[in-house]
N, C-alpha and C. Protein backbone atom coordinates (compact mmCIF):
# COMPACT_ATOMS: atom_id res chain seq x y z
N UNK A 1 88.02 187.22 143.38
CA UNK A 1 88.44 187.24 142.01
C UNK A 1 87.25 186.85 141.14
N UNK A 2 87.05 187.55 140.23
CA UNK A 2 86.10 186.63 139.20
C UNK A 2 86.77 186.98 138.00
N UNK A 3 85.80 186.33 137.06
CA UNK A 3 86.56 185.76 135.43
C UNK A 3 84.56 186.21 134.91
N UNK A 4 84.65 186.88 134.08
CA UNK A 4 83.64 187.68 133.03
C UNK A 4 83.55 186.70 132.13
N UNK A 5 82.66 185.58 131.94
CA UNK A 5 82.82 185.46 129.99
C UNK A 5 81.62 185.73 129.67
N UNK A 6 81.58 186.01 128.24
CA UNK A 6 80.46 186.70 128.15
C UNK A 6 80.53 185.94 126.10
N UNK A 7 79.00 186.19 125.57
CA UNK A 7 79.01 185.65 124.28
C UNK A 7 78.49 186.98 123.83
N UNK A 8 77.68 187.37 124.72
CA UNK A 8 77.05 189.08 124.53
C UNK A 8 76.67 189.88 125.57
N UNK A 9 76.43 191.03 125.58
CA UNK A 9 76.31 191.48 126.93
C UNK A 9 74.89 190.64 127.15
N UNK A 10 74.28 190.41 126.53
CA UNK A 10 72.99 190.25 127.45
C UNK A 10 72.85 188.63 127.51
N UNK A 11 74.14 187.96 127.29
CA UNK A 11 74.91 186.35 127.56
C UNK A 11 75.93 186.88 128.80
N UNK A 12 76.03 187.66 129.74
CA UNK A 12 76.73 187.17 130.47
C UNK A 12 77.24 186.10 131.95
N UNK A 13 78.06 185.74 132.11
CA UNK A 13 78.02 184.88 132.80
C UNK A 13 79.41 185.31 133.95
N UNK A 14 79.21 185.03 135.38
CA UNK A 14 80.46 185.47 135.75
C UNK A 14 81.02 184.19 137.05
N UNK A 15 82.27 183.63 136.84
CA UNK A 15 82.72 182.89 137.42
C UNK A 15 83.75 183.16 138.73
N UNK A 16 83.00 183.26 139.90
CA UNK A 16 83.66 183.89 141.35
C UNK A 16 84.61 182.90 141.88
N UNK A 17 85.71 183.11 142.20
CA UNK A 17 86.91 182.44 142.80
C UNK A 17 86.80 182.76 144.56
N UNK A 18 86.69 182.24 145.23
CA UNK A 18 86.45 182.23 146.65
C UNK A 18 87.52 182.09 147.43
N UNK A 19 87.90 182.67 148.32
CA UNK A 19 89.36 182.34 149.01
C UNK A 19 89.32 181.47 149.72
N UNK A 20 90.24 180.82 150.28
CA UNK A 20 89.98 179.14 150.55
C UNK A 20 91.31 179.28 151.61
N UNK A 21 91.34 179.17 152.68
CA UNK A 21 91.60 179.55 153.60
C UNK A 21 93.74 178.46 153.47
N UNK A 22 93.34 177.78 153.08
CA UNK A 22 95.00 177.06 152.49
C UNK A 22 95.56 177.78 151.34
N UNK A 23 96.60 177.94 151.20
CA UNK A 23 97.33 178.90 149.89
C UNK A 23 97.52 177.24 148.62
N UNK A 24 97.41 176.35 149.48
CA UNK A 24 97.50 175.17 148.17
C UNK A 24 96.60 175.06 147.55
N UNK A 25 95.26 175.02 148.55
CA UNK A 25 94.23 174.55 147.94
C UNK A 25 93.35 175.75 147.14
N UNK A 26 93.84 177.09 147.18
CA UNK A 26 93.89 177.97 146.11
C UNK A 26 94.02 177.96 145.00
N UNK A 27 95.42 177.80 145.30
CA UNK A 27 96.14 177.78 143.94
C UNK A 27 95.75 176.55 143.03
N UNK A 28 95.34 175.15 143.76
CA UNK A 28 94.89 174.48 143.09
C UNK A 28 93.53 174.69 142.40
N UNK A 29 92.73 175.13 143.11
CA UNK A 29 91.38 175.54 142.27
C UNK A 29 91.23 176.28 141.35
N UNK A 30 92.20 177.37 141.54
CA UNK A 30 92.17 178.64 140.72
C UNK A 30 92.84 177.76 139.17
N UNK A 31 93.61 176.66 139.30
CA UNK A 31 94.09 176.30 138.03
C UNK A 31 93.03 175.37 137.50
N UNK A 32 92.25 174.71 138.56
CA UNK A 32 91.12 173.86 138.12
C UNK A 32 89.98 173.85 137.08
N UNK A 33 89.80 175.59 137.98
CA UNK A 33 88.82 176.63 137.42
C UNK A 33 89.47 176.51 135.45
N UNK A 34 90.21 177.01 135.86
CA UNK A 34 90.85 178.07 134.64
C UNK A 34 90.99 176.83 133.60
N UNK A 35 91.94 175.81 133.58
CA UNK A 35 92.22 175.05 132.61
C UNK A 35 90.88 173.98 132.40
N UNK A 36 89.94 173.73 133.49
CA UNK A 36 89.11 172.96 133.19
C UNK A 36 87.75 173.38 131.97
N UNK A 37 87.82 175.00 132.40
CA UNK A 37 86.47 175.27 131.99
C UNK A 37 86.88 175.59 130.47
N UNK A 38 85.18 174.66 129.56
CA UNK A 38 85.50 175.40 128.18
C UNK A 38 85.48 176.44 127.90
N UNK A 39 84.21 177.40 128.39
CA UNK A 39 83.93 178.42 128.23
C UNK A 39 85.08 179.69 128.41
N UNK A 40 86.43 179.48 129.01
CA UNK A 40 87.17 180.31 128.71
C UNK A 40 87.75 180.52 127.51
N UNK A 41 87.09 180.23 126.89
CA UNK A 41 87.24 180.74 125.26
C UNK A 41 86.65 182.47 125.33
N UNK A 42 85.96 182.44 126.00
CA UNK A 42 85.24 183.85 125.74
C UNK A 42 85.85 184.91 127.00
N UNK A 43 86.80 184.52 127.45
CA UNK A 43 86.81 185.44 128.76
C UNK A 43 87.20 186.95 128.51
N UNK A 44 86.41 187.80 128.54
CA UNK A 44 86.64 189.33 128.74
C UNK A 44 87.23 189.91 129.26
N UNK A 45 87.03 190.02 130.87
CA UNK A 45 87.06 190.86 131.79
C UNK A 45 87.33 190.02 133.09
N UNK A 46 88.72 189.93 133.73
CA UNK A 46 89.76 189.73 134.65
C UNK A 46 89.10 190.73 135.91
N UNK A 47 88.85 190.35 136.87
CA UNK A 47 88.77 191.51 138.11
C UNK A 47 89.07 191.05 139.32
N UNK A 48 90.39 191.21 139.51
CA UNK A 48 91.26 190.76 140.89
C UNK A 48 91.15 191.71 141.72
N UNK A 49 90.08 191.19 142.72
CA UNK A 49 89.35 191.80 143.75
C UNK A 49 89.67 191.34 145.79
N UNK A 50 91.26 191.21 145.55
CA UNK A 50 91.77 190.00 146.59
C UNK A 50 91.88 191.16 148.16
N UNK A 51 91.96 191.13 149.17
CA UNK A 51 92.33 191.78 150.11
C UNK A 51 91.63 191.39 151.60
N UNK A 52 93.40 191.26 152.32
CA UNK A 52 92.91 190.98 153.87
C UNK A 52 94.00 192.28 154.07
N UNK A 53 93.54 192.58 155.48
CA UNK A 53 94.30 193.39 156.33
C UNK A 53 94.51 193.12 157.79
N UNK A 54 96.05 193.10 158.12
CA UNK A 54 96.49 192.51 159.69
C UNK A 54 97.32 193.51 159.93
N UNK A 55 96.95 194.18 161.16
CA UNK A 55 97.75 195.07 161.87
C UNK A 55 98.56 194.13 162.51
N UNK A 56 99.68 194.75 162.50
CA UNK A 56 101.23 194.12 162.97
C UNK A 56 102.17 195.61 162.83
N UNK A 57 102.97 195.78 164.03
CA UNK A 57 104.30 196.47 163.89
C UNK A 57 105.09 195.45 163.74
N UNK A 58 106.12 196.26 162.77
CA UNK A 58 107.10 196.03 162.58
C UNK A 58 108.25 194.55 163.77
N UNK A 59 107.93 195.61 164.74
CA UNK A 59 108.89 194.95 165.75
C UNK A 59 108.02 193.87 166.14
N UNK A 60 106.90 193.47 165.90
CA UNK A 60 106.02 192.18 166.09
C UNK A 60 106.58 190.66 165.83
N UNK A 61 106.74 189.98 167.10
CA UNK A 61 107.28 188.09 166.72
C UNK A 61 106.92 187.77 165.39
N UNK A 62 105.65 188.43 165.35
CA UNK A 62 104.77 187.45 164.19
C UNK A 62 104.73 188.57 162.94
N UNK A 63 105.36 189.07 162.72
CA UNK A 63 105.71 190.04 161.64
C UNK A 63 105.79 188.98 159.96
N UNK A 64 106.51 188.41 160.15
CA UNK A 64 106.93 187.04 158.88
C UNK A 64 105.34 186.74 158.59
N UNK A 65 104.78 185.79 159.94
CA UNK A 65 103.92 185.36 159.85
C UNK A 65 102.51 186.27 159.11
N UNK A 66 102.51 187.14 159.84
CA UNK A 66 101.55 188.22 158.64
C UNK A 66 101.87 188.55 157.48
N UNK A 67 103.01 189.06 157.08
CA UNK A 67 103.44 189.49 155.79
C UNK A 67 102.78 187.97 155.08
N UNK A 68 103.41 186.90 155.31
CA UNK A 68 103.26 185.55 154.03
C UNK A 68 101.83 185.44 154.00
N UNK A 69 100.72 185.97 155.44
CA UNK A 69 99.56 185.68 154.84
C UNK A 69 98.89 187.03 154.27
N UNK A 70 99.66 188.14 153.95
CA UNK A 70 98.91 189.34 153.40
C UNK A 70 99.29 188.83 151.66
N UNK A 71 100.98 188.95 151.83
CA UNK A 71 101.42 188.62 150.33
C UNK A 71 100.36 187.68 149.87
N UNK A 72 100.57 186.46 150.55
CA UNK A 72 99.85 185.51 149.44
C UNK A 72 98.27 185.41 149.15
N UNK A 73 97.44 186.24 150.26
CA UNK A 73 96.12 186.92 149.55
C UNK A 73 96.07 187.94 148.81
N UNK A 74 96.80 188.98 148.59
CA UNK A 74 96.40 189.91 147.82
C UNK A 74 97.30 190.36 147.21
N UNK A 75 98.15 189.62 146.85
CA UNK A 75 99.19 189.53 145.51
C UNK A 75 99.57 187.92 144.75
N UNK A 76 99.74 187.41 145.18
CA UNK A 76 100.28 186.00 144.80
C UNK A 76 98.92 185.96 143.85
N UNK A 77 97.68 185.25 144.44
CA UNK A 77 96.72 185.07 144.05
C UNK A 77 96.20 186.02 142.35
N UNK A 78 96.61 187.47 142.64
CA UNK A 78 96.68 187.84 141.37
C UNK A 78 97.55 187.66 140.51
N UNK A 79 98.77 187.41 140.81
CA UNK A 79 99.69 187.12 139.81
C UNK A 79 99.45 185.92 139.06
N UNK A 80 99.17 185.17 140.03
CA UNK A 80 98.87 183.78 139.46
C UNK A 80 97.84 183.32 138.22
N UNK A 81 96.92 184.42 138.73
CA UNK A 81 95.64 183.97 138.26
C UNK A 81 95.69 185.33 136.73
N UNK A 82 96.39 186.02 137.19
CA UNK A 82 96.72 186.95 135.73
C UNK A 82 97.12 186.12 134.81
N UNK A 83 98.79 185.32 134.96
CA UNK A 83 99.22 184.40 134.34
C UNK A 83 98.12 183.57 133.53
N UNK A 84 97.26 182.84 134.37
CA UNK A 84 96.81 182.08 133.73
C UNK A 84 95.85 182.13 132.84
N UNK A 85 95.14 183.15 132.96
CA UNK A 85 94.43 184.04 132.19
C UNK A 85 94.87 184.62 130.91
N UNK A 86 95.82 184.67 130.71
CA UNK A 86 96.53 186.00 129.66
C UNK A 86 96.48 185.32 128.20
N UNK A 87 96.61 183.94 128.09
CA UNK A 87 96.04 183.39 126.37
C UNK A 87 94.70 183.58 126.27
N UNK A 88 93.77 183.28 127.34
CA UNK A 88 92.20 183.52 126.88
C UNK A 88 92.27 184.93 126.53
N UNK A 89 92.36 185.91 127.51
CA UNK A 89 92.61 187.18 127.15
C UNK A 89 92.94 187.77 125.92
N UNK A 90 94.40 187.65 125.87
CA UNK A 90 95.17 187.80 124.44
C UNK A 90 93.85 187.41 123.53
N UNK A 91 93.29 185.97 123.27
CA UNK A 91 92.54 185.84 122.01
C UNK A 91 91.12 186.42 121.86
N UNK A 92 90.67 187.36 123.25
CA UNK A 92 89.53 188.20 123.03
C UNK A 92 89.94 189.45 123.41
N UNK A 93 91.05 189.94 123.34
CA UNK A 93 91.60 191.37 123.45
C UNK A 93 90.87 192.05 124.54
N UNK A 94 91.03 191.17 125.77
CA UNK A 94 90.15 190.98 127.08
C UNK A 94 91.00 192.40 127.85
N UNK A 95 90.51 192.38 128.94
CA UNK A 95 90.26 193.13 129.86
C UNK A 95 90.57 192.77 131.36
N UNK A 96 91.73 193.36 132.25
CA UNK A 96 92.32 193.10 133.92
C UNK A 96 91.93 194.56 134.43
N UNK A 97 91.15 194.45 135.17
CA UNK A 97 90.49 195.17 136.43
C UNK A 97 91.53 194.98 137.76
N UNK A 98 92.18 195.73 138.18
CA UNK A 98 92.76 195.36 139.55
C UNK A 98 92.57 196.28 140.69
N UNK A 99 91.86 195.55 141.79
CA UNK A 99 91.30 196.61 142.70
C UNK A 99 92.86 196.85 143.78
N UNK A 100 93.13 198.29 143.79
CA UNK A 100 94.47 198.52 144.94
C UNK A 100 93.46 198.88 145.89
N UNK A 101 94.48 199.60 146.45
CA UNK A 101 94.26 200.66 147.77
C UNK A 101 95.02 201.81 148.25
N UNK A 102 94.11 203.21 148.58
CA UNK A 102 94.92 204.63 148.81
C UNK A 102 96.55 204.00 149.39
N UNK A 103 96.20 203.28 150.36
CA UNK A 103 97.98 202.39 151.08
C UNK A 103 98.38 202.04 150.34
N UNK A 104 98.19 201.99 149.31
CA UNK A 104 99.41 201.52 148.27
C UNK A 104 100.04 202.72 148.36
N UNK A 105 100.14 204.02 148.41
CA UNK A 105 100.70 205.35 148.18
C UNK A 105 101.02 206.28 149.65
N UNK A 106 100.45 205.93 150.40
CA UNK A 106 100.70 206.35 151.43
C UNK A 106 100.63 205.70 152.91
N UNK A 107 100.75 205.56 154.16
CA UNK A 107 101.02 205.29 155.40
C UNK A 107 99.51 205.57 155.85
N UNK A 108 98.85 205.16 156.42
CA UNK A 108 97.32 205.24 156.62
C UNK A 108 97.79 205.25 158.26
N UNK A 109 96.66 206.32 158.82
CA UNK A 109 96.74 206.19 160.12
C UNK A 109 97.95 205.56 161.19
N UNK A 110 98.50 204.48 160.79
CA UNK A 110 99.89 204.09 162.12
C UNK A 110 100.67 203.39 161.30
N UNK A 111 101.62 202.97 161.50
CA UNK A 111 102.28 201.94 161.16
C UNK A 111 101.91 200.56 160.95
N UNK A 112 100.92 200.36 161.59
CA UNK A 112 100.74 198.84 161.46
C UNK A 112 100.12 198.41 160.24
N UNK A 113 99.70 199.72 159.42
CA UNK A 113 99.06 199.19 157.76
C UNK A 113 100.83 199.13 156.79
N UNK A 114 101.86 198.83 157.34
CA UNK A 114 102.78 198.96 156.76
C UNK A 114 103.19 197.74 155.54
N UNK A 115 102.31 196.68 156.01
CA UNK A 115 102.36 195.27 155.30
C UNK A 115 101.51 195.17 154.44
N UNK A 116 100.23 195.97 154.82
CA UNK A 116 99.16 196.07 153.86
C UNK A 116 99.28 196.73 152.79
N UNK A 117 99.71 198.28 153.10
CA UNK A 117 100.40 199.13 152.01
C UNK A 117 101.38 198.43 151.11
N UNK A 118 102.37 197.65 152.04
CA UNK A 118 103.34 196.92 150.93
C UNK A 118 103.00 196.42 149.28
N UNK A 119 101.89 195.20 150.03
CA UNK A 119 101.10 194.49 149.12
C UNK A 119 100.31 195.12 148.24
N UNK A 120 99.58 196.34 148.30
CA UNK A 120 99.20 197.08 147.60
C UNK A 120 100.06 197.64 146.78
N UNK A 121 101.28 198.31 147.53
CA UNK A 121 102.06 198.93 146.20
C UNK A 121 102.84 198.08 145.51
N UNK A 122 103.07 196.93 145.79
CA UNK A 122 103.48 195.39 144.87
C UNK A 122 102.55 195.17 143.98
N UNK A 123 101.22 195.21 144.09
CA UNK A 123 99.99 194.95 143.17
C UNK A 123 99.99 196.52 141.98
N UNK A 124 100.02 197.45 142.43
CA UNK A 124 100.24 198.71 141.55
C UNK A 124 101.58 198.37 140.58
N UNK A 125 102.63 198.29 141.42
CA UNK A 125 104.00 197.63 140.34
C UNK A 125 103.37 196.77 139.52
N UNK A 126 102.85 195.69 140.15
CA UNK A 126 102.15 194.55 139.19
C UNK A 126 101.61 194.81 137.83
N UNK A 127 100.81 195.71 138.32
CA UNK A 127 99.51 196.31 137.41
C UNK A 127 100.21 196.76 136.23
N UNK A 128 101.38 198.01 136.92
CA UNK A 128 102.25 199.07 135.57
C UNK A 128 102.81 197.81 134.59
N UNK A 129 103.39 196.91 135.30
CA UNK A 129 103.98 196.09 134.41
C UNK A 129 103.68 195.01 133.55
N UNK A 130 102.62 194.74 134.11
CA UNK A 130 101.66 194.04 133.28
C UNK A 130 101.35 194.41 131.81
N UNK A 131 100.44 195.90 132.12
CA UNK A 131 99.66 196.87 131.24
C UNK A 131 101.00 197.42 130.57
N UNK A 132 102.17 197.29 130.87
CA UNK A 132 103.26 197.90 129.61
C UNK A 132 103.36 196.34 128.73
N UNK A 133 103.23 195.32 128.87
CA UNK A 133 103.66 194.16 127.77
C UNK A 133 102.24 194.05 127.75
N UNK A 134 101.32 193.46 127.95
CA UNK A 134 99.84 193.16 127.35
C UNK A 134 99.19 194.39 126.27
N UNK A 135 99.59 195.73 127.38
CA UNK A 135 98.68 196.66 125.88
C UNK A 135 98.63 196.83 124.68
N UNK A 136 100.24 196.67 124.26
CA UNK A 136 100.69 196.60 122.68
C UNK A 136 100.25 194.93 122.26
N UNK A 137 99.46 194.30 123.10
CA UNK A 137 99.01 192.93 122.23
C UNK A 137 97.44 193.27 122.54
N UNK A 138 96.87 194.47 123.03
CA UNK A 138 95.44 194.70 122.68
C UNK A 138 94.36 194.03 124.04
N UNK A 139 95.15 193.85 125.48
CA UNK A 139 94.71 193.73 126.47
C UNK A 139 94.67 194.93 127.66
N UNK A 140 93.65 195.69 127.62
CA UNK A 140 93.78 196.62 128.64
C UNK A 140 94.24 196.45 129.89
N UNK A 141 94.27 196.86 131.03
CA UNK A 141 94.37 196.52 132.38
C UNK A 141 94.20 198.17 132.92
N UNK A 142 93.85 198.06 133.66
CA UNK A 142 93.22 199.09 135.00
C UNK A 142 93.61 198.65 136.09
N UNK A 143 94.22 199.96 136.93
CA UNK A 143 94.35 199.55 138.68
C UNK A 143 93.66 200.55 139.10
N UNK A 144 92.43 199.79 139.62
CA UNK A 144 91.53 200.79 140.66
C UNK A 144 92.39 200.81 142.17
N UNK A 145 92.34 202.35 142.58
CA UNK A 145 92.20 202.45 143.85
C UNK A 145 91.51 203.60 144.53
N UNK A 146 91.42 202.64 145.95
CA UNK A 146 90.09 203.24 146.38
C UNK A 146 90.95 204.42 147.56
C-alpha cells in the first residue's frame, strides 16, 4: 500500500505500508501511519497494491484457514485503509488506485485460484462502490487489472 503526498510534483514524497505478518499489528500501524502523520494534509494518490495467493481446493481441511488469510491481505487491508483515507482525500480531491487481478473475472488455470479470484472480485465490487459515492464529491478511483 502506499499513500502519495505531494506539495508539488517535484515535492513528492511517498509513504509505503508493509505487510506485517499479524492482521492486528496491521491494522494497528496502518492507523498509526494515517492519524499520526501531519503531512496527510496533502495526500493525493491512494494505491492499494495488497496481494497473496494460496492454492487450496475447495474440499481442503484448511480451506477457512486460507480464505481468512487471503481476505484479510488483499481486501480487509484496503478497505480499511480506504476508510481512513477518504477525509484527507475528500479535502484534496485525491485519487484511489486499486490494483485487481484478470481472477477477479475469471477461473485461472484450476480451481485452486478460487479464493484468490474471490478476493479479487470483492476488491472490484469494492472499487465500483466506492467510485459511485466518492466521485460526485470529486475523488477519482481506478481498478487496475492485470
Amino acid at each position: 500500500m502506499k499513500l502519495i503526498l505531494r506539495k508539488s510534483l517535484s515535492n513528492a514524497r511517498n509513504l509505503e505500508l508493509k505487510y506485517w505478518p499479524s492482521k492486528q499489528t496491521y491494522q494497528k500501524r496502518t492507523k498509526q501511519v494515517l492519524l499520526s502523520n501531519k503531512q496527510l494534509t496533502n495526500l493525493d494518490i491512494l494505491v492499494n497494491n495488497a496481494g497473496i495467493f494460496r492454492a487450496v481446493e475447495i474440499s481442503a481441511p484448511e480451506l477457512l484457514s486460507v480464505y481468512d488469510e487471503v481476505i484479510n491481505t488483499n481486501l480487509r487491508p484496503v478497505i480499511q485503509l480506504t476508510n481512513l483515507a477518504v477525509p484527507y482525500l475528500l479535502e484534496t480531491k485525491g485519487n484511489i488506485i486499486n490494483i485487481s487481478s484478470g481472477a477477479s473475472k475469471t477461473l485461472l488455470q484450476s480451481s485452486t485460484f478460487t479464493i484468490y479470484g474471490l478476493s479479487k472480485a470483492a476488491l472490484d465490487h469494492f472499487s465500483k462502490g466506492t467510485a459511485l459515492e466518492l466521485g460526485p464529491k470529486g475523488v477519482l478511483l481506478d481498478c487496475a487489472t492485470r
